[in-house]
N, C-alpha and C. Protein backbone atom coordinates (compact mmCIF):
# COMPACT_ATOMS: atom_id res chain seq x y z
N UNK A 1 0.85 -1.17 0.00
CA UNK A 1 0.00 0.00 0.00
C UNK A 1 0.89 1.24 0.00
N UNK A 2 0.92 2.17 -0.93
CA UNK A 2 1.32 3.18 -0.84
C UNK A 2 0.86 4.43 0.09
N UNK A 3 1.54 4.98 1.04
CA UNK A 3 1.02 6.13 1.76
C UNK A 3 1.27 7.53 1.29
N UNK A 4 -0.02 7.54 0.52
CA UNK A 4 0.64 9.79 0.71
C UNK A 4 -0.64 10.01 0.15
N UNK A 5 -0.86 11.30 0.76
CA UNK A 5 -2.25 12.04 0.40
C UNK A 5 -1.71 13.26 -1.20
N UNK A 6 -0.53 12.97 -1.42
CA UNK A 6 -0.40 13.92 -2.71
C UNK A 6 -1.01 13.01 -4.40
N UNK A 7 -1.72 13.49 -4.49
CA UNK A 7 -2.69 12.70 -5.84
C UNK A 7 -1.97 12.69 -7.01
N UNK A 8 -0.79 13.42 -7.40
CA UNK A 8 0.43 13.77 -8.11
C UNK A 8 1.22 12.96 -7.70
N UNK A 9 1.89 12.85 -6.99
CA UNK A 9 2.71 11.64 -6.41
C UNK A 9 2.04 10.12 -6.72
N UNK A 10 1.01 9.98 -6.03
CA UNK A 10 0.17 8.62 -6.78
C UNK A 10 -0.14 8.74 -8.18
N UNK A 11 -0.45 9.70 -9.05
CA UNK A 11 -0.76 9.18 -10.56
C UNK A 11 0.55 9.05 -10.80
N UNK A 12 1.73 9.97 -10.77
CA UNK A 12 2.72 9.64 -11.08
C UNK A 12 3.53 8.09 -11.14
N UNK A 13 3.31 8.26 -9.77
CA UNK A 13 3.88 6.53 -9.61
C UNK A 13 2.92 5.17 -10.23
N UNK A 14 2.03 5.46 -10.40
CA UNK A 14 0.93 4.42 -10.87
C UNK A 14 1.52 4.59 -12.49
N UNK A 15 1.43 5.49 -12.97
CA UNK A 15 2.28 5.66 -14.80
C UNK A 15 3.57 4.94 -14.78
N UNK A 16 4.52 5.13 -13.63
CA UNK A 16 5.66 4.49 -14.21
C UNK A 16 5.22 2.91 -13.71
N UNK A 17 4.81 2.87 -13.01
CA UNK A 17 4.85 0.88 -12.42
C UNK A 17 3.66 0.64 -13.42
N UNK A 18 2.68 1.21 -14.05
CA UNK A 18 2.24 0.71 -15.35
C UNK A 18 0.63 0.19 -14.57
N UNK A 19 -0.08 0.29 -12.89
CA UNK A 19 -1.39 -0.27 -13.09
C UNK A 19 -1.71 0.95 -11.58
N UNK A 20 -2.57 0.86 -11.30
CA UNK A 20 -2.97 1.41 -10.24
C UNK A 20 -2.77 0.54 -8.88
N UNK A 21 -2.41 1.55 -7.86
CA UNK A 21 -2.00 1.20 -6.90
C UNK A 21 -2.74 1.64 -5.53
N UNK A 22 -2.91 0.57 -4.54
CA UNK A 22 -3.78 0.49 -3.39
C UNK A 22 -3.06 2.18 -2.45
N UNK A 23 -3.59 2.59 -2.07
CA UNK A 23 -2.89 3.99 -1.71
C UNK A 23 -3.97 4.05 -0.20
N UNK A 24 -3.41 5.07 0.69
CA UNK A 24 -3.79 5.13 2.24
C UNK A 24 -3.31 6.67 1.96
N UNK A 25 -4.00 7.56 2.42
CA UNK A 25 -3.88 9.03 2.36
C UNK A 25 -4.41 9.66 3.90
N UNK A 26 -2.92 9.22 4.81
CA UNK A 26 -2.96 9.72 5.81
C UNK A 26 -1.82 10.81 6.39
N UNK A 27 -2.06 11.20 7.53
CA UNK A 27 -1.08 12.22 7.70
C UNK A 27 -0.20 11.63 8.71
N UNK A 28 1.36 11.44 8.04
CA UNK A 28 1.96 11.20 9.00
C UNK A 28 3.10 11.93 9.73
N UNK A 29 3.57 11.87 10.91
CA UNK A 29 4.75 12.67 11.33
C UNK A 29 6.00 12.50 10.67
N UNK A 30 6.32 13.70 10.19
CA UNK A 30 7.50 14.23 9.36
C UNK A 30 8.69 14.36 9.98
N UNK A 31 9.80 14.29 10.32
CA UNK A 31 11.25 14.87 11.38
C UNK A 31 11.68 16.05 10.39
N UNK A 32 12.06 16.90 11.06
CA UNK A 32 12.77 18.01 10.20
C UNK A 32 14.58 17.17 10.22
N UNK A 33 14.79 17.03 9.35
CA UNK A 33 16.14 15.84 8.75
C UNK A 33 16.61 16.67 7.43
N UNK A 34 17.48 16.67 7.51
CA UNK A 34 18.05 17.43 6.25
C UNK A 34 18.73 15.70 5.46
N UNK A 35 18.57 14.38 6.07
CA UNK A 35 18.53 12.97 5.86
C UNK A 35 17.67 12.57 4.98
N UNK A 36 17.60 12.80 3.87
CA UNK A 36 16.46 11.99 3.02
C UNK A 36 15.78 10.86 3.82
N UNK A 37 16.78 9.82 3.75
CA UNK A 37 16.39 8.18 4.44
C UNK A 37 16.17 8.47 5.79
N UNK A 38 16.57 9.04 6.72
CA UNK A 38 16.16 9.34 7.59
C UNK A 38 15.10 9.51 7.81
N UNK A 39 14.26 10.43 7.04
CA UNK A 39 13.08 11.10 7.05
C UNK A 39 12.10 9.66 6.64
N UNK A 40 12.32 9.23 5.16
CA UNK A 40 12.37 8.41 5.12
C UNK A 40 11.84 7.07 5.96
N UNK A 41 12.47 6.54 6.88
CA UNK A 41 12.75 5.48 7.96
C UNK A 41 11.30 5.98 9.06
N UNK A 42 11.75 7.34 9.23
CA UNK A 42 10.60 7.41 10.29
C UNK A 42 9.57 7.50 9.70
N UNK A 43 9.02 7.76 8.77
CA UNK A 43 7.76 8.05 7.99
C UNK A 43 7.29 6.45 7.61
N UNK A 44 8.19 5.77 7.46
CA UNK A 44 7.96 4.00 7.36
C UNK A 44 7.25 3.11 8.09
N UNK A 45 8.29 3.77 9.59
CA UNK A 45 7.92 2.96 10.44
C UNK A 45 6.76 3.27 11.37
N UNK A 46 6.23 4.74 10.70
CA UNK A 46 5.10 5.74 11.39
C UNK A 46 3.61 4.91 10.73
N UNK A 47 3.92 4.54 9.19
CA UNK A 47 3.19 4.50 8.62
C UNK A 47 2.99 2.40 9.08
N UNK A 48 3.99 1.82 8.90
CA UNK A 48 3.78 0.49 9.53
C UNK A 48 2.90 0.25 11.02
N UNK A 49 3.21 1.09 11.59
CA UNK A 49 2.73 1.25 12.89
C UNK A 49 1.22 1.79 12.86
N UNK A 50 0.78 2.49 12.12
CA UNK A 50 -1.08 2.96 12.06
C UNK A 50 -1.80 2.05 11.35
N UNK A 51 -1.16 1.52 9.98
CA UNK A 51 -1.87 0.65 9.34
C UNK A 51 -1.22 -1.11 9.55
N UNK A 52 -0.67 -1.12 10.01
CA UNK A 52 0.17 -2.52 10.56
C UNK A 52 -0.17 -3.55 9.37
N UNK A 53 0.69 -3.52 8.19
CA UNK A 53 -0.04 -4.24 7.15
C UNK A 53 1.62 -3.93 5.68
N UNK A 54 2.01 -3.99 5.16
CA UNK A 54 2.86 -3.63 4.67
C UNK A 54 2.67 -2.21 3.96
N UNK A 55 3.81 -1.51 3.86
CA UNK A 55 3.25 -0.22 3.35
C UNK A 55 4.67 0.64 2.45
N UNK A 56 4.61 1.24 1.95
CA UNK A 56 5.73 2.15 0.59
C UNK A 56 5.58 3.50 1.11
N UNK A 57 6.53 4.35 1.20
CA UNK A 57 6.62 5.30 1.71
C UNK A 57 7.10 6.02 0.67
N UNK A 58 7.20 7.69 0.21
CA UNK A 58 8.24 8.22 -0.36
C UNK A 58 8.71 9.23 0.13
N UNK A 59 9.79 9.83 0.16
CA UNK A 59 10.25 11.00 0.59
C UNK A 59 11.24 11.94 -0.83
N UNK A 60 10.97 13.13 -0.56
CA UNK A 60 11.82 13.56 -2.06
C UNK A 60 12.32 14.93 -1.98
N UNK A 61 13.34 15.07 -2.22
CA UNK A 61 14.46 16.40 -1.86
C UNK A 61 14.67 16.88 -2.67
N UNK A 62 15.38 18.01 -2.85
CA UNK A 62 16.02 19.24 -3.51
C UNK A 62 16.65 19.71 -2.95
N UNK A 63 17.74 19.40 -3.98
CA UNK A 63 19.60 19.92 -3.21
C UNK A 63 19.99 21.20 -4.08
N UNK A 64 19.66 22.01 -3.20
CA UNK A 64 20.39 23.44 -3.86
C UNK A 64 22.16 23.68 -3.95
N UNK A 65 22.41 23.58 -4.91
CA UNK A 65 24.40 23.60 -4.76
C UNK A 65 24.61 24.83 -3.97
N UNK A 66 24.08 25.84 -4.44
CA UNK A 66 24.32 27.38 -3.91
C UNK A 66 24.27 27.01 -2.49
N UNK A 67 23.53 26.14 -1.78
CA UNK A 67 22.44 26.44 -0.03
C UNK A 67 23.49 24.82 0.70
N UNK A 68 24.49 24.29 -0.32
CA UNK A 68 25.01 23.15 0.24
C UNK A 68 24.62 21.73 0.13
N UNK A 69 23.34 21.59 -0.45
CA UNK A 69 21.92 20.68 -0.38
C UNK A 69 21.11 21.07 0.14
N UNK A 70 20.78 22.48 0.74
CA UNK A 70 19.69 22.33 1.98
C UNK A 70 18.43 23.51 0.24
N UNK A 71 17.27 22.89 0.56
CA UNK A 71 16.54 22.05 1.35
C UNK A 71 16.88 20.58 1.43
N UNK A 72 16.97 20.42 0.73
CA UNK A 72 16.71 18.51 0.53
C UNK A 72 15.59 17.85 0.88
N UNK A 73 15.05 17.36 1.74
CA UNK A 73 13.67 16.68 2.16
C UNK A 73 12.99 17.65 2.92
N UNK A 74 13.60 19.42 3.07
CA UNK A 74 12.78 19.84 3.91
C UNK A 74 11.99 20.97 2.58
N UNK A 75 12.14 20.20 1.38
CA UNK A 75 11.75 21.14 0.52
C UNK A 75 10.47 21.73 0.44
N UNK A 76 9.53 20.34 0.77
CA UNK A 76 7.88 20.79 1.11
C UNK A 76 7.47 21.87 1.99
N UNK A 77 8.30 22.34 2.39
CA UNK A 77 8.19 23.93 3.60
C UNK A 77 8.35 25.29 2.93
N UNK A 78 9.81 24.52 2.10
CA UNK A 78 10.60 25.68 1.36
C UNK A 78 9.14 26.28 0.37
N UNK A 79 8.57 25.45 -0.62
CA UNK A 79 7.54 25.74 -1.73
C UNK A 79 6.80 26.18 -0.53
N UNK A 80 6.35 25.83 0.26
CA UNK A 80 5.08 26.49 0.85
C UNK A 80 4.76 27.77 1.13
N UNK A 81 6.56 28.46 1.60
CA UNK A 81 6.92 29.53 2.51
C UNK A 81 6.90 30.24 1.23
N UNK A 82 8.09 29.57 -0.04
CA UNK A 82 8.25 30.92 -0.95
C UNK A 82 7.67 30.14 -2.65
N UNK A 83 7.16 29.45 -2.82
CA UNK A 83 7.12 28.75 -3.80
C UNK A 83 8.21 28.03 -4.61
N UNK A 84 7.46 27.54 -5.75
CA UNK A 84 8.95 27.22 -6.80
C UNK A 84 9.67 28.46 -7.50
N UNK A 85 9.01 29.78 -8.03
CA UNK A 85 9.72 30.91 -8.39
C UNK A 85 10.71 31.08 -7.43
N UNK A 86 10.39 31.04 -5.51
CA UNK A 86 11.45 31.96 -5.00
C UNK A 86 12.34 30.66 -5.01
N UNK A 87 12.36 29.47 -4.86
CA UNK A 87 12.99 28.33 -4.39
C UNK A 87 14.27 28.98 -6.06
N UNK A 88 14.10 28.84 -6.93
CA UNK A 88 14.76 29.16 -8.48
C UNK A 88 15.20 30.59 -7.81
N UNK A 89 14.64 31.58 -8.09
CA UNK A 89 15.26 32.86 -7.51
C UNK A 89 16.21 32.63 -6.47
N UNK A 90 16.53 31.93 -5.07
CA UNK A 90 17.59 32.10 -4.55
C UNK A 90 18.69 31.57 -4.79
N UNK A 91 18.85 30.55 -5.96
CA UNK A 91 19.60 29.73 -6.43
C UNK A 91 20.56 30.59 -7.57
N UNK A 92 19.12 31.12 -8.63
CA UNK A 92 19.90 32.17 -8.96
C UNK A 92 20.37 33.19 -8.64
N UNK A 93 20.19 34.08 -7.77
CA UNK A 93 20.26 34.88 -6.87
C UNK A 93 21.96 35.04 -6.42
N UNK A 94 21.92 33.44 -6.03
CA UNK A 94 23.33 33.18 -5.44
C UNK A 94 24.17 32.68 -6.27
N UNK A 95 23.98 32.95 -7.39
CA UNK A 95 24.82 32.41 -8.56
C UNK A 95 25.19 31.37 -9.20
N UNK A 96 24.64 30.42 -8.51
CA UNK A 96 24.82 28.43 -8.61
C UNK A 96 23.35 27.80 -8.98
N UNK A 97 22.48 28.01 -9.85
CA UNK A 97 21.43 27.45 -10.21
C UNK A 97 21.46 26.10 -10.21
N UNK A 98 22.40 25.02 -10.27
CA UNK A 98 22.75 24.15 -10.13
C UNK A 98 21.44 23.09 -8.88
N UNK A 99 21.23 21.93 -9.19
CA UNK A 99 20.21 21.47 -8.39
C UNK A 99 20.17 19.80 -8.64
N UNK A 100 19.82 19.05 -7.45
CA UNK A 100 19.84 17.48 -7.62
C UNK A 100 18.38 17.38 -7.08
N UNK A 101 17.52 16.80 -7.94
CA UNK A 101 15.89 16.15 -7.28
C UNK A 101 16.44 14.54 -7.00
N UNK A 102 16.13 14.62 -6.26
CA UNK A 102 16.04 13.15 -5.05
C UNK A 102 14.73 12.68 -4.88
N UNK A 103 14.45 11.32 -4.88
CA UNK A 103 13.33 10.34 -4.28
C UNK A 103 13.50 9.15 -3.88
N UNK A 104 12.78 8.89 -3.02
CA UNK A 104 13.96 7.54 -1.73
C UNK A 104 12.47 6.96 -1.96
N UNK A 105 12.09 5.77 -1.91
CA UNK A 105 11.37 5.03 -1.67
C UNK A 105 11.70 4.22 -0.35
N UNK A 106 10.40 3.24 0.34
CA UNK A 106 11.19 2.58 1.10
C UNK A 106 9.70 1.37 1.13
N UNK A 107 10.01 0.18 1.75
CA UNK A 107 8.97 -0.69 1.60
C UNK A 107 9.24 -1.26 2.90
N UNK A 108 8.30 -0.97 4.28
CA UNK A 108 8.29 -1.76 5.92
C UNK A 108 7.17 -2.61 5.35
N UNK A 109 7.72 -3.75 5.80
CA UNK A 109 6.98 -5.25 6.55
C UNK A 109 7.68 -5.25 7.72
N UNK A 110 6.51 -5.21 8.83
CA UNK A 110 7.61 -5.46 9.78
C UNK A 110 9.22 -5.29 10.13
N UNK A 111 10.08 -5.66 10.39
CA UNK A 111 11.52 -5.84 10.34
C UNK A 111 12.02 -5.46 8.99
N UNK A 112 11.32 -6.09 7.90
CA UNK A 112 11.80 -6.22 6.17
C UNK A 112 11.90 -4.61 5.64
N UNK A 113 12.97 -3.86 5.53
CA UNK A 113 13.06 -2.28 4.51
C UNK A 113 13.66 -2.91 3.32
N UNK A 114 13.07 -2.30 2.38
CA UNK A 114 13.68 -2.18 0.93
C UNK A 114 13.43 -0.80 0.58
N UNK A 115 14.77 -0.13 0.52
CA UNK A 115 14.72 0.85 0.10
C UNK A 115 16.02 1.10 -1.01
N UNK A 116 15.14 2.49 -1.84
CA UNK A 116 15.59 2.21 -3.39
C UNK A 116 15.79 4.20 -3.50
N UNK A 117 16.28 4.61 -3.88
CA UNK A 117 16.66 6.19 -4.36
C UNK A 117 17.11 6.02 -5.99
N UNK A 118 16.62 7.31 -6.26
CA UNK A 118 16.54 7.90 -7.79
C UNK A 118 16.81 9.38 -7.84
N UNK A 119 17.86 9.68 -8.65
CA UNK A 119 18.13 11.18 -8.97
C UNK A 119 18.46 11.91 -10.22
N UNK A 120 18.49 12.74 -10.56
CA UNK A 120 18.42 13.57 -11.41
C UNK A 120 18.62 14.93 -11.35
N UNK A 121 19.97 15.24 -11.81
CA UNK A 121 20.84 16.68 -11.58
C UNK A 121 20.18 17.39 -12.68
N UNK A 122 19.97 18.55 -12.62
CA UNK A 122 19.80 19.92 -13.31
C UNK A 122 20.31 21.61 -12.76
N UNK A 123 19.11 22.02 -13.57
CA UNK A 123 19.57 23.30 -12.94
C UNK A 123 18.12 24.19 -12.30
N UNK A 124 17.85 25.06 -11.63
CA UNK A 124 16.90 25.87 -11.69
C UNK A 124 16.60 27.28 -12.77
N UNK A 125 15.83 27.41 -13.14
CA UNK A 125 15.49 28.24 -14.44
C UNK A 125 13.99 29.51 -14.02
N UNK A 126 14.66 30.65 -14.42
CA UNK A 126 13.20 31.69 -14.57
C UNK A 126 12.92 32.18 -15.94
N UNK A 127 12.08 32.26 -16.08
CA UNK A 127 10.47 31.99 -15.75
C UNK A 127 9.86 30.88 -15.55
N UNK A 128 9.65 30.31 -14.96
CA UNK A 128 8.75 28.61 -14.53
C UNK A 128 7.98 29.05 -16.24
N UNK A 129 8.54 27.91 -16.62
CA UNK A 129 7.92 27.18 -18.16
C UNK A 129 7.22 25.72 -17.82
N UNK A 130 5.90 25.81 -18.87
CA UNK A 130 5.29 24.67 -18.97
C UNK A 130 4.26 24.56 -18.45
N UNK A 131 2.79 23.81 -18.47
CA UNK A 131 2.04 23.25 -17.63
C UNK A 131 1.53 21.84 -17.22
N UNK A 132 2.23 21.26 -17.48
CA UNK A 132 2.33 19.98 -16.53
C UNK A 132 3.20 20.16 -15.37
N UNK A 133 3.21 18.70 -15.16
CA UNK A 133 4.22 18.26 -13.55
C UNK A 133 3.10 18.81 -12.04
N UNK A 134 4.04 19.20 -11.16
CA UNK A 134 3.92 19.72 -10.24
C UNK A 134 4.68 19.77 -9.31
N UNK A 135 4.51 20.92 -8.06
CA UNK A 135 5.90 21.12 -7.24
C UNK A 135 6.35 22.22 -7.77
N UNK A 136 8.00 21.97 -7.85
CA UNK A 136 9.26 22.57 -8.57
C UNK A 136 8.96 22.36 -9.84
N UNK A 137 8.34 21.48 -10.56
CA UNK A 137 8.82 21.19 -12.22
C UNK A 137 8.60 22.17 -13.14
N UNK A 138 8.01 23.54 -12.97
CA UNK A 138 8.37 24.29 -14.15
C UNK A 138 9.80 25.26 -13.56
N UNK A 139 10.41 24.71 -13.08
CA UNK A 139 11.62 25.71 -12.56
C UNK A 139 12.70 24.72 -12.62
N UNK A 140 12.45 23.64 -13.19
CA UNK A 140 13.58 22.25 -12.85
C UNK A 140 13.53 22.24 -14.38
N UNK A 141 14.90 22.04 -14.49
CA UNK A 141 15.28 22.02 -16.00
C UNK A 141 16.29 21.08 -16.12
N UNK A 142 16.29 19.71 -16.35
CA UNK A 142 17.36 18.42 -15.83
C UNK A 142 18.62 19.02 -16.97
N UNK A 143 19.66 18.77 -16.45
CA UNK A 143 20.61 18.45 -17.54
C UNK A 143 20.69 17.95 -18.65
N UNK A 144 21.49 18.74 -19.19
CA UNK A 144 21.20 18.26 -21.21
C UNK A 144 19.63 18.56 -21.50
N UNK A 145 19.48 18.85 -21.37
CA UNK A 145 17.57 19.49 -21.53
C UNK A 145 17.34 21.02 -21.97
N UNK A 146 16.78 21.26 -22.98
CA UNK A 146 16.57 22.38 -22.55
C UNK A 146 14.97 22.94 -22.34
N UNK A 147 14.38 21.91 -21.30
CA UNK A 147 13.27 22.01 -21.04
C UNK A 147 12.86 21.57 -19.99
N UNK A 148 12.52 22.28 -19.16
CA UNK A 148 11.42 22.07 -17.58
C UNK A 148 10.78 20.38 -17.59
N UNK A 149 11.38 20.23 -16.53
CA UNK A 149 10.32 18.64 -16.13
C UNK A 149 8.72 19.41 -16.42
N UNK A 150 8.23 20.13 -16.27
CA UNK A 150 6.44 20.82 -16.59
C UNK A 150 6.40 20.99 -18.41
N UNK A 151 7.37 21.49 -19.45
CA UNK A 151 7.58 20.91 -20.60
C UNK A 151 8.26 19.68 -21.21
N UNK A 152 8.31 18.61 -20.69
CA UNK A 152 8.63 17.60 -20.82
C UNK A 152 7.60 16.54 -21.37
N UNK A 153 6.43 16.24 -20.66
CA UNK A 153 5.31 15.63 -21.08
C UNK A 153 5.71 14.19 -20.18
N UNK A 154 4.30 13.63 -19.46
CA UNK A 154 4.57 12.59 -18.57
C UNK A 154 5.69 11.44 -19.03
N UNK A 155 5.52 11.32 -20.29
CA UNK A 155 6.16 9.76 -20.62
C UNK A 155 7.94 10.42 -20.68
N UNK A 156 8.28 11.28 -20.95
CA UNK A 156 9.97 11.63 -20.62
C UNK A 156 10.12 11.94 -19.53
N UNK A 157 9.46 12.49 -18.82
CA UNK A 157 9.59 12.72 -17.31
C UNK A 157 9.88 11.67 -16.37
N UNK A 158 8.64 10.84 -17.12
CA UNK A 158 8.95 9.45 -16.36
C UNK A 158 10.14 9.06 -15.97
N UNK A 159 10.68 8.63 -17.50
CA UNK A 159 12.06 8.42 -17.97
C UNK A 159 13.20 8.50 -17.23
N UNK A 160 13.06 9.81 -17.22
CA UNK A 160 14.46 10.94 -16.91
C UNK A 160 14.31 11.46 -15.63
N UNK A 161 13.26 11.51 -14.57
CA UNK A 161 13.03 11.89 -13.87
C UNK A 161 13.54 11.19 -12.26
N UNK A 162 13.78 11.41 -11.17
CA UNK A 162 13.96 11.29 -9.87
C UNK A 162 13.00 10.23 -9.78
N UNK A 163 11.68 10.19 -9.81
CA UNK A 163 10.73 9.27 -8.99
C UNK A 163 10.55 8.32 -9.94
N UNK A 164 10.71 8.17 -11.10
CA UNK A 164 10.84 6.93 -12.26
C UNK A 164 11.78 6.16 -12.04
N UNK A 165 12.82 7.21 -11.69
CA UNK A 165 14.45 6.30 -11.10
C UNK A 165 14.46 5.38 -10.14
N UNK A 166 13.31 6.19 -9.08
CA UNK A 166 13.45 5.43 -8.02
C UNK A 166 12.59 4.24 -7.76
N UNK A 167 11.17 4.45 -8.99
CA UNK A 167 10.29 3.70 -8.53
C UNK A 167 11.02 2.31 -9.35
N UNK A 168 11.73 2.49 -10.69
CA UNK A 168 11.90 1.68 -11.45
C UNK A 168 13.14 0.80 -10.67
N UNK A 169 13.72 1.27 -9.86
CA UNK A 169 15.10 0.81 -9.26
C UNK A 169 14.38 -0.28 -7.77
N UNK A 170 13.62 0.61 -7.32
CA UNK A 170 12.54 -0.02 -6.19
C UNK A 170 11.47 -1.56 -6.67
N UNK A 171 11.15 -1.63 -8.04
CA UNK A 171 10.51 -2.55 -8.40
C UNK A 171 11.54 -3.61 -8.57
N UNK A 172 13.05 -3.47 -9.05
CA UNK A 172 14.02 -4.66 -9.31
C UNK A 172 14.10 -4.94 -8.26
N UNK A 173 14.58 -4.26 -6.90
CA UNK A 173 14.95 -4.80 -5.88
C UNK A 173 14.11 -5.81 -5.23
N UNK A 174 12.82 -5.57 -5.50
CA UNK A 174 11.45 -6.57 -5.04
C UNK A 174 11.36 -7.67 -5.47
N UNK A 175 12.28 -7.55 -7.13
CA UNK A 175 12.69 -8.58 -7.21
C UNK A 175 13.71 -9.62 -6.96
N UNK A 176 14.39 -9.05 -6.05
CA UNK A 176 15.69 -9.68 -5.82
C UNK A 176 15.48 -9.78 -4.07
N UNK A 177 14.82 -10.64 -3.49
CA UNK A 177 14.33 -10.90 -2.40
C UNK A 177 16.19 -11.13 -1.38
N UNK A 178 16.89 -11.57 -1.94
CA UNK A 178 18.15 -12.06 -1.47
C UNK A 178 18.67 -10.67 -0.89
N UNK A 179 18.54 -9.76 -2.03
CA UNK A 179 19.25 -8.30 -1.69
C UNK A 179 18.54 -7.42 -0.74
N UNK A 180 17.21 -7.31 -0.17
CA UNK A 180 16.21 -6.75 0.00
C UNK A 180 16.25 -5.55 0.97
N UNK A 181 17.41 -6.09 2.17
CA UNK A 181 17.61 -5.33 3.43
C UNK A 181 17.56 -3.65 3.12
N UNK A 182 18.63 -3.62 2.34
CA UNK A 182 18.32 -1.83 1.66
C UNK A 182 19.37 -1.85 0.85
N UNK A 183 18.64 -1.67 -0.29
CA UNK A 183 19.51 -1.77 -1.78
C UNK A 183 19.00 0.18 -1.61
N UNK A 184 20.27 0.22 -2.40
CA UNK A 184 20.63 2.06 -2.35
C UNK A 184 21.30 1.97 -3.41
């Protein structure tokens, strides 16, 4: 069962794994972690613990080069406080537009984590181009691109994108029961 109340995050992930997926849209406690997996781990074992049943978690960052990595997983604050324009504006601002999108998956059964990460370096860009995606994606412009994850169109995004990486990297490992503990 996948946990997250973001409906973007679930269609997304349902496109790349190819069927629809059982989803739980609850609210769970967040750690302020500048730790992806960290964040991660507790959100796992938050979410194992309410629904006691197996469950997929995601967590997903933005590493500003200019800011060191920070936000990283505390990015969902950052958009809230200043959006994706100012999140791009301080990057450029500070002269390093430069940027890594991150997405960590993780899968609690009980004791059992499988966890899987996916990334994708770019840069930040103004004027936010495009209308797809959501989030950051008309201000995320991946490398070698010269076009916004929001002008991209779902099926390259997929592709090329952080959460395709991760979901597609997260589905092998499921298959490889031997490796399972935490493939990274």
């Amino acid at each position: 069962m996948l946990v997250t109340g973001n409906a973007n995050k679930r269609r997304e992930a349902e496109r790349i794994v190819g069927h629809r997926l059982e989803t739980a849209a609850i609210d769970l406690p967040e750690i302020q972690s500048r730790d992806l997996i960290e964040v991660l781990r507790f959100k796992a074992k938050a979410a194992w613990k309410r629904l006691e049943r197996p469950v997929v978690v995601e967590e997903t960052g933005l590493e500003l080069a200019c800011m060191n990595g920070f936000p990283g997983p505390l990015v969902k604050w950052m958009l809230e406080a200043v959006g994706d324009e100012g999140i791009a504006n301080v990057a450029i601002r500070a002269g390093d537009p430069r940027v890594v999108a991150r997405c960590a998956l993780m899968l609690r059964n009980g004791d059992r984590e499988v966890i899987a990460e996916g990334a994708t370096a770019g840069r930040l860009v103004l004027p936010p181009r495009g209308g797809g995606g959501f989030g950051w994606d008309p201000v995320f412009e991946p490398d070698g691109l010269e076009r916004t994850y929001a002008e991209l169109g779902d099926e390259v995004k997929d592709r090329i994108g952080h959460r395709g990486r991760a979901w597609r990297q997260f589905l092998r490992s499921l298959d490889r029961p031997e490796k399972a503990d935490h493939e990274r």
